[in-house]
C-alpha atoms as a PDB file:
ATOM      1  CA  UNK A   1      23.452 143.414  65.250  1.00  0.00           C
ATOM      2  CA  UNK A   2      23.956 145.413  62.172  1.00  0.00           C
ATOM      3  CA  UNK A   3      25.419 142.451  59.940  1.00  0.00           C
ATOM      4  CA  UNK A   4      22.478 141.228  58.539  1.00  0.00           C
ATOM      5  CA  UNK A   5      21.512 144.737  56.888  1.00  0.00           C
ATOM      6  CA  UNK A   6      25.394 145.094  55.559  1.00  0.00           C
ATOM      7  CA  UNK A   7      25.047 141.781  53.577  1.00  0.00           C
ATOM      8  CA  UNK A   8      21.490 142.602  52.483  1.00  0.00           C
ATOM      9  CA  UNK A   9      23.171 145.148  51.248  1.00  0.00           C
ATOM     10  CA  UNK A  10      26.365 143.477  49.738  1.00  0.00           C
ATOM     11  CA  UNK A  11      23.782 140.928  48.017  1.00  0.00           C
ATOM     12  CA  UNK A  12      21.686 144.097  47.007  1.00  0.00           C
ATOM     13  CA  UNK A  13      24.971 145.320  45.438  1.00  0.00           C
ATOM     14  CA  UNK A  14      26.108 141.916  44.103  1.00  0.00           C
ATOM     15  CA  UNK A  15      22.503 141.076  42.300  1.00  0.00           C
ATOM     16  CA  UNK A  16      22.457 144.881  40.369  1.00  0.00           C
ATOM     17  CA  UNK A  17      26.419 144.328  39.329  1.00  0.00           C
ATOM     18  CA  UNK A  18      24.853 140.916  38.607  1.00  0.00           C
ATOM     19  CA  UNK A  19      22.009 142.657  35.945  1.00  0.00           C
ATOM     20  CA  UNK A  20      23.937 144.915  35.138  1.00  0.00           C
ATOM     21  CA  UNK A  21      26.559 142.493  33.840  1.00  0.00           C
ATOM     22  CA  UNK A  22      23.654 140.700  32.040  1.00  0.00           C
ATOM     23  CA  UNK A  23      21.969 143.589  30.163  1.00  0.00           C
ATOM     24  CA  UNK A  24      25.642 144.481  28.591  1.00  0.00           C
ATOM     25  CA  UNK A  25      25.839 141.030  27.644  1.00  0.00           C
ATOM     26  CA  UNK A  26      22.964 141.062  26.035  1.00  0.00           C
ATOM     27  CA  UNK A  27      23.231 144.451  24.596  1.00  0.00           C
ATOM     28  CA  UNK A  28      27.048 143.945  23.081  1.00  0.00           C
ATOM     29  CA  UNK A  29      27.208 143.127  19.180  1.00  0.00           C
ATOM     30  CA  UNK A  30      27.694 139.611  18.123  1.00  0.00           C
ATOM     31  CA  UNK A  31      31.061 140.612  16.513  1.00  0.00           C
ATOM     32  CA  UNK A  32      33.148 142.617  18.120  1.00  0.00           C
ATOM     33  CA  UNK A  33      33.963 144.542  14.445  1.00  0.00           C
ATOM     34  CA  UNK A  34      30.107 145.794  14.486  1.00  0.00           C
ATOM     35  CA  UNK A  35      30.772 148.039  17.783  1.00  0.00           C
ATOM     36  CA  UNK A  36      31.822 150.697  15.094  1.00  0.00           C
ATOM     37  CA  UNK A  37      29.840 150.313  12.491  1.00  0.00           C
ATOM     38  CA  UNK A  38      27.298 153.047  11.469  1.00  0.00           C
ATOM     39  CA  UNK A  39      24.269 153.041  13.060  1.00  0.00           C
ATOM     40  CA  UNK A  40      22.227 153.296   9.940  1.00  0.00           C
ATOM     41  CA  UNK A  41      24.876 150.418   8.046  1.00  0.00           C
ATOM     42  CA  UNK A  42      23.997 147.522   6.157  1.00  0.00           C
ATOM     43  CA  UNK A  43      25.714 145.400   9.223  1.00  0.00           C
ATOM     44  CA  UNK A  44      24.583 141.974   7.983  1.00  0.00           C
ATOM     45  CA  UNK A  45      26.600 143.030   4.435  1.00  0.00           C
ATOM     46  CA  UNK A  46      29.222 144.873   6.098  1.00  0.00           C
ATOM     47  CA  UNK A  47      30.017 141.464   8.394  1.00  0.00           C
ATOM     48  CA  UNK A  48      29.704 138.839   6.238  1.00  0.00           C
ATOM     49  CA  UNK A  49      31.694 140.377   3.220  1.00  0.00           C
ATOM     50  CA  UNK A  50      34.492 142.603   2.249  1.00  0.00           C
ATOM     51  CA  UNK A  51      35.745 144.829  -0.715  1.00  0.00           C
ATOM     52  CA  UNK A  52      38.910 142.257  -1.353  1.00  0.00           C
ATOM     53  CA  UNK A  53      42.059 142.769  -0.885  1.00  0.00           C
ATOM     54  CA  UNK A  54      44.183 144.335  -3.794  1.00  0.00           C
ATOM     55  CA  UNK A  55      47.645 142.808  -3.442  1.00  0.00           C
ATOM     56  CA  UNK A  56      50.137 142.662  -6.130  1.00  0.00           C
ATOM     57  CA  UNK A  57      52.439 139.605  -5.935  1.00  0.00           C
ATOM     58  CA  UNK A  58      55.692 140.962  -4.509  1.00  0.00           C
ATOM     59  CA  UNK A  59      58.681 140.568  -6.455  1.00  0.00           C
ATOM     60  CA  UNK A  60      61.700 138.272  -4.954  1.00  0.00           C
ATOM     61  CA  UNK A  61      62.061 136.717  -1.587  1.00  0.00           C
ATOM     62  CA  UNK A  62      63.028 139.126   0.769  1.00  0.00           C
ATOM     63  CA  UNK A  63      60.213 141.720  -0.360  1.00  0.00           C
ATOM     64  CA  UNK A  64      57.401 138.737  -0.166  1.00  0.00           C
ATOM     65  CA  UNK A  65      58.816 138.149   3.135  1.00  0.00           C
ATOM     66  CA  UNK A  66      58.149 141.682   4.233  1.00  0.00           C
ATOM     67  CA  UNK A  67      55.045 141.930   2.561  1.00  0.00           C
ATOM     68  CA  UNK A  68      53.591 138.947   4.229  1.00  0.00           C
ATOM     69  CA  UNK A  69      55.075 140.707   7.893  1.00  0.00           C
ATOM     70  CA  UNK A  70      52.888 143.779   7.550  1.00  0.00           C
ATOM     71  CA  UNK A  71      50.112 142.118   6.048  1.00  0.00           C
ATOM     72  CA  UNK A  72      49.732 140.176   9.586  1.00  0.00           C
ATOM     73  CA  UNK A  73      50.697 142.929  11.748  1.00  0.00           C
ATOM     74  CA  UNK A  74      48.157 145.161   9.538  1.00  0.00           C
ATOM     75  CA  UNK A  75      45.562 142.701  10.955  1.00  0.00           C
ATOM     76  CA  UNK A  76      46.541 142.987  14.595  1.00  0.00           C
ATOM     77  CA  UNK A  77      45.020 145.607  17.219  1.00  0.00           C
ATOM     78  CA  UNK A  78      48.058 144.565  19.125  1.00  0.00           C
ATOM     79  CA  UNK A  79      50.587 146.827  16.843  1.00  0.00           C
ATOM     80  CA  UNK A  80      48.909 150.011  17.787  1.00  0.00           C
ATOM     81  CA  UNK A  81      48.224 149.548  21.781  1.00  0.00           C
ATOM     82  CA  UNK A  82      46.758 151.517  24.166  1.00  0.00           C
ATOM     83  CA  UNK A  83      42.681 151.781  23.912  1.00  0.00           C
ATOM     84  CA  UNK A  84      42.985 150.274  20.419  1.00  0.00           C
ATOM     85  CA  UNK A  85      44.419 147.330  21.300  1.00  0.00           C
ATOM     86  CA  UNK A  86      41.656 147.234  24.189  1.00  0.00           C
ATOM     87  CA  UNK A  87      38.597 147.869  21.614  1.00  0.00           C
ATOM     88  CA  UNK A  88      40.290 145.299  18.853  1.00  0.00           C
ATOM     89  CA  UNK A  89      40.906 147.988  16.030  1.00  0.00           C
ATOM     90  CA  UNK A  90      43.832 147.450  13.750  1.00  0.00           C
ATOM     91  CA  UNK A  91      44.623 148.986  10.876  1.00  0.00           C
ATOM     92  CA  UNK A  92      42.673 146.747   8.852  1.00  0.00           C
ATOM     93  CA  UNK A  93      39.603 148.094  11.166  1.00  0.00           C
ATOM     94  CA  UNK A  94      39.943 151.543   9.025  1.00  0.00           C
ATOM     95  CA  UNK A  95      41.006 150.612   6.301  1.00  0.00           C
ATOM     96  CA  UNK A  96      39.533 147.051   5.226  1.00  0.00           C
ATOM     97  CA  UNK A  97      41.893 144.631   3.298  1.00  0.00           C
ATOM     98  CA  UNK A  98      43.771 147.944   2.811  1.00  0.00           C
ATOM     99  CA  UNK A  99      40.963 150.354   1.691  1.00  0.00           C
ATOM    100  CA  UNK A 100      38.432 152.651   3.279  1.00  0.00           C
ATOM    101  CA  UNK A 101      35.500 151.991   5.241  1.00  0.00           C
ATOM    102  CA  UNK A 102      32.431 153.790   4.378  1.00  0.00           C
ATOM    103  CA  UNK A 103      30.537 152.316   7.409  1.00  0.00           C
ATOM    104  CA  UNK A 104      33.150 152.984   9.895  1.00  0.00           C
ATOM    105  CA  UNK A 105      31.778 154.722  12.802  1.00  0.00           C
ATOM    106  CA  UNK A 106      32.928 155.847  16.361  1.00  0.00           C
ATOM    107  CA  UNK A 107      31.479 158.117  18.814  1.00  0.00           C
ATOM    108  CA  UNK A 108      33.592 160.803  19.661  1.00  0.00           C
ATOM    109  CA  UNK A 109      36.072 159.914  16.516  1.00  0.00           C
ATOM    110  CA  UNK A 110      33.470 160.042  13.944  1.00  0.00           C
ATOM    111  CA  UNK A 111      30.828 162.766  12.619  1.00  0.00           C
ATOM    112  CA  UNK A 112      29.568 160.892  10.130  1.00  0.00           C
ATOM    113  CA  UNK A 113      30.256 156.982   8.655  1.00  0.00           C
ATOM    114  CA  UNK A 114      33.981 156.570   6.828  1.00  0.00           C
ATOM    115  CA  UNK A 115      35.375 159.804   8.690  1.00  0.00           C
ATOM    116  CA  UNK A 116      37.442 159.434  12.215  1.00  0.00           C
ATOM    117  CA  UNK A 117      39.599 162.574  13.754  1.00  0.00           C
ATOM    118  CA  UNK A 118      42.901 161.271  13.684  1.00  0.00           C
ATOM    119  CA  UNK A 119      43.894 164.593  15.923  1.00  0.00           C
ATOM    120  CA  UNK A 120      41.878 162.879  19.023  1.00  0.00           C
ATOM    121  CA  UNK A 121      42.809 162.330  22.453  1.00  0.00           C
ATOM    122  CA  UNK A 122      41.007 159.134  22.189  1.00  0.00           C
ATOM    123  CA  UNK A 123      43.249 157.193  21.215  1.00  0.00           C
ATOM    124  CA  UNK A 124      46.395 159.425  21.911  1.00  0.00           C
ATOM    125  CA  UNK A 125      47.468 162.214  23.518  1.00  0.00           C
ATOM    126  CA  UNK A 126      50.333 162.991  21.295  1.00  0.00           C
ATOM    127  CA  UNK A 127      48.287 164.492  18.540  1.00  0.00           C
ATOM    128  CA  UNK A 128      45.570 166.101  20.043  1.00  0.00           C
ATOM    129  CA  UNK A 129      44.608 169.847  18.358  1.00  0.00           C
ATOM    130  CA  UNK A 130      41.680 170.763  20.886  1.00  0.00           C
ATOM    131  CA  UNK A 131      39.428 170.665  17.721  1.00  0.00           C
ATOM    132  CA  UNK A 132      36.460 167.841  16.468  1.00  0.00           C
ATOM    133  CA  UNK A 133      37.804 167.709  12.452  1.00  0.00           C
ATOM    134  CA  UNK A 134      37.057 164.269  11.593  1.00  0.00           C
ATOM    135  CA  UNK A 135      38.622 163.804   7.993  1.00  0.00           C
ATOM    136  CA  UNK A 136      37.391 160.760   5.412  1.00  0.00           C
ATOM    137  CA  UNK A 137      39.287 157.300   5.877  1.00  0.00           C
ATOM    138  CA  UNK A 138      41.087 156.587   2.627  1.00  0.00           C
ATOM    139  CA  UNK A 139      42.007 153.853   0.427  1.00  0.00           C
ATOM    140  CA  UNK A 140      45.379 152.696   0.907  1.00  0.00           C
ATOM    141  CA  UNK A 141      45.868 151.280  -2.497  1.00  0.00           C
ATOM    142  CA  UNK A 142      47.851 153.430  -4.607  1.00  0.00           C
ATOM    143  CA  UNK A 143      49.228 154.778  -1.616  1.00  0.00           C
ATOM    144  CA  UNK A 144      53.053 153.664  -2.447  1.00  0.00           C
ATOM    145  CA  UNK A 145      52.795 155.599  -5.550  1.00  0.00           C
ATOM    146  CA  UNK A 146      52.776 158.828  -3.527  1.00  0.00           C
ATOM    147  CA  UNK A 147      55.767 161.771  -2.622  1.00  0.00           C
ATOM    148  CA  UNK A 148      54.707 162.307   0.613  1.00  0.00           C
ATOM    149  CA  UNK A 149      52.217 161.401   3.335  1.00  0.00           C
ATOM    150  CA  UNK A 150      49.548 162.135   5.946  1.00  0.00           C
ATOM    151  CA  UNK A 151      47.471 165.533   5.944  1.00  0.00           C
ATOM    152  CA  UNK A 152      48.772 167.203   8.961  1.00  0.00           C
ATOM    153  CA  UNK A 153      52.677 166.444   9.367  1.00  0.00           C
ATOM    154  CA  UNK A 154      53.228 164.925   6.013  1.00  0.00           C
ATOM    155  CA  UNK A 155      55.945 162.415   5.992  1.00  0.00           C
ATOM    156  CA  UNK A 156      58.243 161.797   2.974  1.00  0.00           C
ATOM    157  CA  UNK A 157      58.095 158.078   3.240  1.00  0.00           C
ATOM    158  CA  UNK A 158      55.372 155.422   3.880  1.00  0.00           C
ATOM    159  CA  UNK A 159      57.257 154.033   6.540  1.00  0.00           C
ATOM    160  CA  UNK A 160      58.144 157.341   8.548  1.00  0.00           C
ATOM    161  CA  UNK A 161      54.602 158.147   7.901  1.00  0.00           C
ATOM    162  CA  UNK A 162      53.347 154.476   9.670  1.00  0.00           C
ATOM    163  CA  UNK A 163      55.834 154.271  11.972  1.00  0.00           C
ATOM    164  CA  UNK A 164      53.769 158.401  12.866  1.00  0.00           C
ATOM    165  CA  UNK A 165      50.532 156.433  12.787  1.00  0.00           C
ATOM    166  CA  UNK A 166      51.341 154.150  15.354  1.00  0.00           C
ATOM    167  CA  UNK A 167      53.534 155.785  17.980  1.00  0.00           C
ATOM    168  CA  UNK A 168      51.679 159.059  17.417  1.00  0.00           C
ATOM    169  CA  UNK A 169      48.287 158.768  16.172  1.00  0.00           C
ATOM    170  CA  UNK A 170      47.887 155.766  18.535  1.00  0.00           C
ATOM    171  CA  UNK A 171      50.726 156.206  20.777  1.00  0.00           C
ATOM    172  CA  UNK A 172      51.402 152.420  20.450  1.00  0.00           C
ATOM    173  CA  UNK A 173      54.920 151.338  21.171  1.00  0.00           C
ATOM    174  CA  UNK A 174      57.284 151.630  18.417  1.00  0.00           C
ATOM    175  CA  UNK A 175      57.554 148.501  16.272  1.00  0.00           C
ATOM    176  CA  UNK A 176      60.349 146.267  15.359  1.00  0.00           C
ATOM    177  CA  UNK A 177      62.200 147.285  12.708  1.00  0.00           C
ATOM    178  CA  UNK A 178      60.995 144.682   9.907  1.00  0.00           C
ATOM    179  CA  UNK A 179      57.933 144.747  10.660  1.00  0.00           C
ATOM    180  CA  UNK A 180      57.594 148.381   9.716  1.00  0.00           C
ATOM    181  CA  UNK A 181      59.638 147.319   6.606  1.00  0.00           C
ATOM    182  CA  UNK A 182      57.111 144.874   6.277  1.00  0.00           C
ATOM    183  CA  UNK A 183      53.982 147.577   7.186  1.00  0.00           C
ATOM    184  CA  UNK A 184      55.586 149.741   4.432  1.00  0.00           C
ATOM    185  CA  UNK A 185      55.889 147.102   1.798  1.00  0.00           C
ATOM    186  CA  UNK A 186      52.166 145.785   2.513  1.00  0.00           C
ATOM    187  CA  UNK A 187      50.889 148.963   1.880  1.00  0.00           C
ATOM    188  CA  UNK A 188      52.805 149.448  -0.908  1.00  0.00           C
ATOM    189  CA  UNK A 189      51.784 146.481  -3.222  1.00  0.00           C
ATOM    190  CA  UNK A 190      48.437 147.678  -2.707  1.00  0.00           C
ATOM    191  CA  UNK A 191      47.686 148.254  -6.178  1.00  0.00           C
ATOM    192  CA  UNK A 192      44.533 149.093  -7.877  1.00  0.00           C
ATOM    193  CA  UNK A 193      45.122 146.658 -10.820  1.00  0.00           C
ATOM    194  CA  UNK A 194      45.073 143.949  -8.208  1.00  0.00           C
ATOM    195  CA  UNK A 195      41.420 144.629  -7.226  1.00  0.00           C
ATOM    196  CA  UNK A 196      38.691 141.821  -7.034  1.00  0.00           C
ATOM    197  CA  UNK A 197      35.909 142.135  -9.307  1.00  0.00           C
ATOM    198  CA  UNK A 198      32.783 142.604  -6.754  1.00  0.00           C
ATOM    199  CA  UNK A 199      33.349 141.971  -2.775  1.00  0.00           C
ATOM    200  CA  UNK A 200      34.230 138.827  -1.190  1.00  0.00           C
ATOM    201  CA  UNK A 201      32.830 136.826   1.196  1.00  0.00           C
ATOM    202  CA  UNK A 202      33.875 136.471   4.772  1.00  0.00           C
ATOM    203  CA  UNK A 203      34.726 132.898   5.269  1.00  0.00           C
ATOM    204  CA  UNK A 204      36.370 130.997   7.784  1.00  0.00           C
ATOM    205  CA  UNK A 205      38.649 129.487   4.837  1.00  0.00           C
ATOM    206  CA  UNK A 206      40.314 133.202   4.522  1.00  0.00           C
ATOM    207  CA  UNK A 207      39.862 133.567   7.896  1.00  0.00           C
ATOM    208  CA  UNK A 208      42.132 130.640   8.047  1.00  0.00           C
ATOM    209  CA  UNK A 209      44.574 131.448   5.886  1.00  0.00           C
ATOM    210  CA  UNK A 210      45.298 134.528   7.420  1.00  0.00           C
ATOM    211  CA  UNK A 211      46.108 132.285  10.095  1.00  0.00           C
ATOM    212  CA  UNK A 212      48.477 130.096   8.248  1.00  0.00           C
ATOM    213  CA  UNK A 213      50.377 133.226   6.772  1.00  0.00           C
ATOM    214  CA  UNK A 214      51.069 134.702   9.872  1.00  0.00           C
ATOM    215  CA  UNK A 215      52.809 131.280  11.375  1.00  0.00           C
ATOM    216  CA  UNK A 216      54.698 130.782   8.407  1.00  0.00           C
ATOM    217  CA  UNK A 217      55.694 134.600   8.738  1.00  0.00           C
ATOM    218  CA  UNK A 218      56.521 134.172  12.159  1.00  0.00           C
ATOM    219  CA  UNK A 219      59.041 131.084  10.963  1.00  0.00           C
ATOM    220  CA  UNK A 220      60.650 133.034   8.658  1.00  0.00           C
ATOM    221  CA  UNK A 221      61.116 135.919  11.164  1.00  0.00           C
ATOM    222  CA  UNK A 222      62.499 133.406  13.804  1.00  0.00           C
ATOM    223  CA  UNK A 223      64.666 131.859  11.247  1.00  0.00           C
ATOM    224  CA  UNK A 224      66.433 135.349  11.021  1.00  0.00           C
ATOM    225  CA  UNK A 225      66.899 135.553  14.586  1.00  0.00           C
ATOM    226  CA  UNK A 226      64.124 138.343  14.963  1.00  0.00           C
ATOM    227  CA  UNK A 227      62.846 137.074  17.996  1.00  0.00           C
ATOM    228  CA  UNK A 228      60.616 140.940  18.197  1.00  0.00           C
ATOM    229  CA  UNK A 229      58.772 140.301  14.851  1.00  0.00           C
ATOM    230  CA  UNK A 230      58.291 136.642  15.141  1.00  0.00           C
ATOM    231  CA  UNK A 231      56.471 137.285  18.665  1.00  0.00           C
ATOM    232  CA  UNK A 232      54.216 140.104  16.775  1.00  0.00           C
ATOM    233  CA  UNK A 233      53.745 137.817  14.261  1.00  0.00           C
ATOM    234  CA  UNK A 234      52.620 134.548  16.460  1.00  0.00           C
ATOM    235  CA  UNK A 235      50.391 137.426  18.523  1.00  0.00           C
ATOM    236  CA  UNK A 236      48.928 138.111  14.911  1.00  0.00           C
ATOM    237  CA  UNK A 237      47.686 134.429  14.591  1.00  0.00           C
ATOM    238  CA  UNK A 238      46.282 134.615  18.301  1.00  0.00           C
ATOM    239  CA  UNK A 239      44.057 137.573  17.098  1.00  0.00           C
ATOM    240  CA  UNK A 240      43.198 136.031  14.060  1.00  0.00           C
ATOM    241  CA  UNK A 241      41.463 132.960  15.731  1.00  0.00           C
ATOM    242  CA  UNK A 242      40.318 134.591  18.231  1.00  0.00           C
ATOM    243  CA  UNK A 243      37.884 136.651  14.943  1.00  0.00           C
ATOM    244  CA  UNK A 244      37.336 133.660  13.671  1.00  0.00           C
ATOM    245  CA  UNK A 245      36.321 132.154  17.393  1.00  0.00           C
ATOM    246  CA  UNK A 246      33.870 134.626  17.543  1.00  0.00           C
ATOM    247  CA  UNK A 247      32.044 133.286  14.536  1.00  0.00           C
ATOM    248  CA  UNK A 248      31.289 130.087  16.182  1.00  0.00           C
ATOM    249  CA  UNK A 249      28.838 131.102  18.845  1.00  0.00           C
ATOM    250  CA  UNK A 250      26.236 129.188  20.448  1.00  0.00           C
ATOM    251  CA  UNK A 251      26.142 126.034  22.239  1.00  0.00           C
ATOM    252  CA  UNK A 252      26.011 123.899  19.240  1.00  0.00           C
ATOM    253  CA  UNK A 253      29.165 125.062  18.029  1.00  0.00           C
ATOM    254  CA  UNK A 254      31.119 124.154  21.469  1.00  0.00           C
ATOM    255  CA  UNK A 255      33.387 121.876  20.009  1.00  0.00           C
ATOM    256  CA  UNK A 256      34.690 124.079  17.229  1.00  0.00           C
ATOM    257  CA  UNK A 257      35.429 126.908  20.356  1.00  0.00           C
ATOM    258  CA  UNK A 258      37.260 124.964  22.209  1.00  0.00           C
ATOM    259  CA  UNK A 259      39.430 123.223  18.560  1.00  0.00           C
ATOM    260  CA  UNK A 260      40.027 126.910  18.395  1.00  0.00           C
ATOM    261  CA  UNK A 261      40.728 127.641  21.900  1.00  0.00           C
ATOM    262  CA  UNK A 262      43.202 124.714  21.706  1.00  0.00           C
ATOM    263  CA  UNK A 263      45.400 126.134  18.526  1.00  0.00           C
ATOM    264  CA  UNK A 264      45.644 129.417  20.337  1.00  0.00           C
ATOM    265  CA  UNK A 265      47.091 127.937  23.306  1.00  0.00           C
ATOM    266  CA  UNK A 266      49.550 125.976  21.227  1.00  0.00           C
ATOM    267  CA  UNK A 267      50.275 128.981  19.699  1.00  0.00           C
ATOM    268  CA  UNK A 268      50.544 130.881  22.936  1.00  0.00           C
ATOM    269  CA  UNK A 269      53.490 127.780  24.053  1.00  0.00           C
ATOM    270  CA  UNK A 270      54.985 128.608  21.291  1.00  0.00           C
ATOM    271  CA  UNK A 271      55.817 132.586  21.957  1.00  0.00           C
ATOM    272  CA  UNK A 272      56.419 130.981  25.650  1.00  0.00           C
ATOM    273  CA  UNK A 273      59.214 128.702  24.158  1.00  0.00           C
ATOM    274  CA  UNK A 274      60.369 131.353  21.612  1.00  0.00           C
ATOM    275  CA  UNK A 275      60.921 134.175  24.162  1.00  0.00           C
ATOM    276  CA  UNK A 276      62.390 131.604  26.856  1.00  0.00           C
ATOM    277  CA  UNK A 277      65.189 131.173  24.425  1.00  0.00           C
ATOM    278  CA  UNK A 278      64.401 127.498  23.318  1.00  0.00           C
ATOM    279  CA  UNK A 279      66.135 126.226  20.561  1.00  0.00           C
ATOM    280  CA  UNK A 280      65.344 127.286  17.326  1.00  0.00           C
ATOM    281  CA  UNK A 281      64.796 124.158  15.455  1.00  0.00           C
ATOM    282  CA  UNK A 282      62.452 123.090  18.126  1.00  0.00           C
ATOM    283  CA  UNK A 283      60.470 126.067  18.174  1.00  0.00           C
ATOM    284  CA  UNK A 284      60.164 126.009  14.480  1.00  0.00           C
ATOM    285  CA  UNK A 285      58.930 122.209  14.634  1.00  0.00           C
ATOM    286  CA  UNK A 286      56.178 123.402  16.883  1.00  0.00           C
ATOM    287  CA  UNK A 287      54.629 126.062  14.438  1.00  0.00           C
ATOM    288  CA  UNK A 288      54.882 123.411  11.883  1.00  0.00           C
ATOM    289  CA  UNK A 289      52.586 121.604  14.315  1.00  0.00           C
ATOM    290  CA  UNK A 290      50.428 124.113  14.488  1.00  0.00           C
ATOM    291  CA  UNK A 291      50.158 124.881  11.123  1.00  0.00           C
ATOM    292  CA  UNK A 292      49.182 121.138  10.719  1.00  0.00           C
ATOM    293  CA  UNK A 293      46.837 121.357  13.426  1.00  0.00           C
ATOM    294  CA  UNK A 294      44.855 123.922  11.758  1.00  0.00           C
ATOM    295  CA  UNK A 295      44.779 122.876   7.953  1.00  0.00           C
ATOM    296  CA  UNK A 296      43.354 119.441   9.822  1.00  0.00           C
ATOM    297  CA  UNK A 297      40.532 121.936  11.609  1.00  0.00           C
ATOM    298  CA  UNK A 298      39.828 123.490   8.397  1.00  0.00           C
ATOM    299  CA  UNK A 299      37.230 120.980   7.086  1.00  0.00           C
ATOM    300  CA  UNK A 300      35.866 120.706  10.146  1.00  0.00           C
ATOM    301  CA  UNK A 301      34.772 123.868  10.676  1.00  0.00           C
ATOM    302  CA  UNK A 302      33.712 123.843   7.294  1.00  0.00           C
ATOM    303  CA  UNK A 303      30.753 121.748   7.737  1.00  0.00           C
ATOM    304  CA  UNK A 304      30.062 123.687  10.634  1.00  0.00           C
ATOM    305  CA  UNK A 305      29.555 127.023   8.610  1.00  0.00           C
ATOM    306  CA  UNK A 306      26.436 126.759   8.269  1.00  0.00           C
ATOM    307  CA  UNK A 307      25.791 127.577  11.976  1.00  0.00           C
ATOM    308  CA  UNK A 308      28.160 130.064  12.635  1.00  0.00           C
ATOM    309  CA  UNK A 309      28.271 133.607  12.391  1.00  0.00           C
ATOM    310  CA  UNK A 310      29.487 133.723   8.935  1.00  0.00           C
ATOM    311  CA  UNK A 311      26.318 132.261   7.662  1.00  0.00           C
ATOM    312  CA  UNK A 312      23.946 135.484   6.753  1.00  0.00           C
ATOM    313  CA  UNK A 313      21.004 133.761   7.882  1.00  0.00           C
ATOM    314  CA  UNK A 314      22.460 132.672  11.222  1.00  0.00           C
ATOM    315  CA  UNK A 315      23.902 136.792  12.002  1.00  0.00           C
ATOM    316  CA  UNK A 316      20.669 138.173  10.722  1.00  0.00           C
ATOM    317  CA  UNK A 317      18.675 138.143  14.077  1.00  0.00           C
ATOM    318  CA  UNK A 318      22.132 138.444  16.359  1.00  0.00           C
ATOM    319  CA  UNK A 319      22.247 141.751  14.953  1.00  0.00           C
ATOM    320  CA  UNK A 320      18.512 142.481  15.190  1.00  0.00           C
ATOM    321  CA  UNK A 321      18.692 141.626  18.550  1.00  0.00           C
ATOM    322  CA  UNK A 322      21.732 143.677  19.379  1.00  0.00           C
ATOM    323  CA  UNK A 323      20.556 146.761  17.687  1.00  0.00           C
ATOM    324  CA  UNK A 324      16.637 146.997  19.641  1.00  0.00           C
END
């Protein structure tokens, strides 16, 4: 006699997780990169350009190989785990294209825009002090010219001092070998003299490309048998479309999701095939298919720019609507 009130109140349960699910829908940021911006942030400047990256061409084979292995795994939220990895920040979240961030903001990491505690149990457990000292995010560039590293246990070289960041700071796994080589020679061709003039604008084209580097990255890593790097590296493309996926919201843009949707899964058989064991040759065909794949999308979702996310005009009232 009592079921009818139990599924009145199931359905009463069921319609509120319902709303509920709604109103956060409605309330999340268009981008998923504007969940820590400042508050009082310019967010329609801050998302639709960036300072520009300052990399010095890398000098021989081997070191552009590296550089180009930490400039993807820079990009990925994936290198430092945990809640990180859950939220999307990478290192390139902190530090854009390899500098600071004077709009980054996070409650309970931040006390005011370009600071973040790095001694928080937000993100790790390992270096939490007890105490709220956010410090100021810095530039990277330069940062290779330096004796030593960090401001609480310094390190005496870049790459002890990442490889700290990310099993400590983040208490993310510790990476592959080369691609902490790789972390440590990205950083270090950061070079002032390498600057952009004036900011550049976010585009799917360097979207794109960011792509394209990390596949090719990935080839070179699985032509050296590093099946650990190439798998980071192929995860690194993943993430990259995925940003670029979110850009292309809205029911007229369908087509270009699901383009997108497609080279991720491609890319996803490939990391399948690659960790099953396949043969090399094969595998490396396939991300040569995938790289084709995607230089055919490019113009494509160039004529669809226009309505997408990267257009000012188009993010303009997203973010008005987010932020009310």
């Amino acid at each position: 006699m009592r079921r009818p009130r139990v599924f009145a109140l199931i359905f009463a349960a069921a319609a509120t997780a319902t709303a509920a699910a709604a109103q956060n829908a409605r309330d999340a940021p268009p981008l998923r990169e504007a969940a820590w911006l400042a508050p009082e942030a310019n967010a329609r400047a801050a998302l639709t350009q960036t300072p520009g990256e300052c990399l010095r061409a890398p000098e021989g084979e081997e070191t552009r190989y590296l550089v180009e292995v930490g400039r993807a795994a820079f990009r990925n939220p994936l290198l430092l785990g945990g809640p990180a990895a859950r939220a999307g920040l990478s290192c390139d979240s902190c530090h854009r294209d390899g500098r600071d961030n004077p709009d980054f903001f996070l409650a309970g990491l931040s006390d005011a825009p370009g600071r973040a505690d790095v001694t928080s149990s937000l993100f790790s457990k390992v270096r939490e002090d007890g105490v709220f000292n956010p410090l100021p995010i810095p530039s990277l560039v330069g940062a290779g010219d330096k004796a030593v590293f960090g401001s609480g246990a310094r390190a005496n070289s870049l790459r002890a001092f990442i490889e700290s960041v990310v099993t400590e700071e983040f208490q993310g796994a510790p990476p592959p070998a080369a691609t902490l080589d790789g972390l440590a020679a990205y950083v270090a061709h950061l070079d002032e003299a390498a600057c952009p003039d004036g900011p550049v604008p976010h585009m799917e084209t360097r979207a794109l490309e960011t792509v394209d580097r990390a596949l090719a990255a990935a080839a070179a890593a699985l032509g050296r048998k590093d099946g650990a790097t190439a798998d980071l590296l192929l995860s690194s493309a993943q993430q990259a479309l995925g940003r670029i996926h979110e850009r292309y919201a809205g029911p007229s843009l369908a087509e270009a999701r699901a383009r997108l949707e497609a080279s991720a899964r491609d890319i996803g058989a490939v990391r399948a095939r690659a960790g099953a064991g396949e043969d090399a040759q094969a595998v490396l065909h396939r991300i040569e298919e995938a790289r084709a794949a995607l230089a055919a999308l490019a113009p494509y979702l160039a004529a669809q720019r226009g309505e997408s996310l990267y257009d000012s005009e188009k993010l303009a009232p997203k973010l008005s609507d987010a932020r009310r």
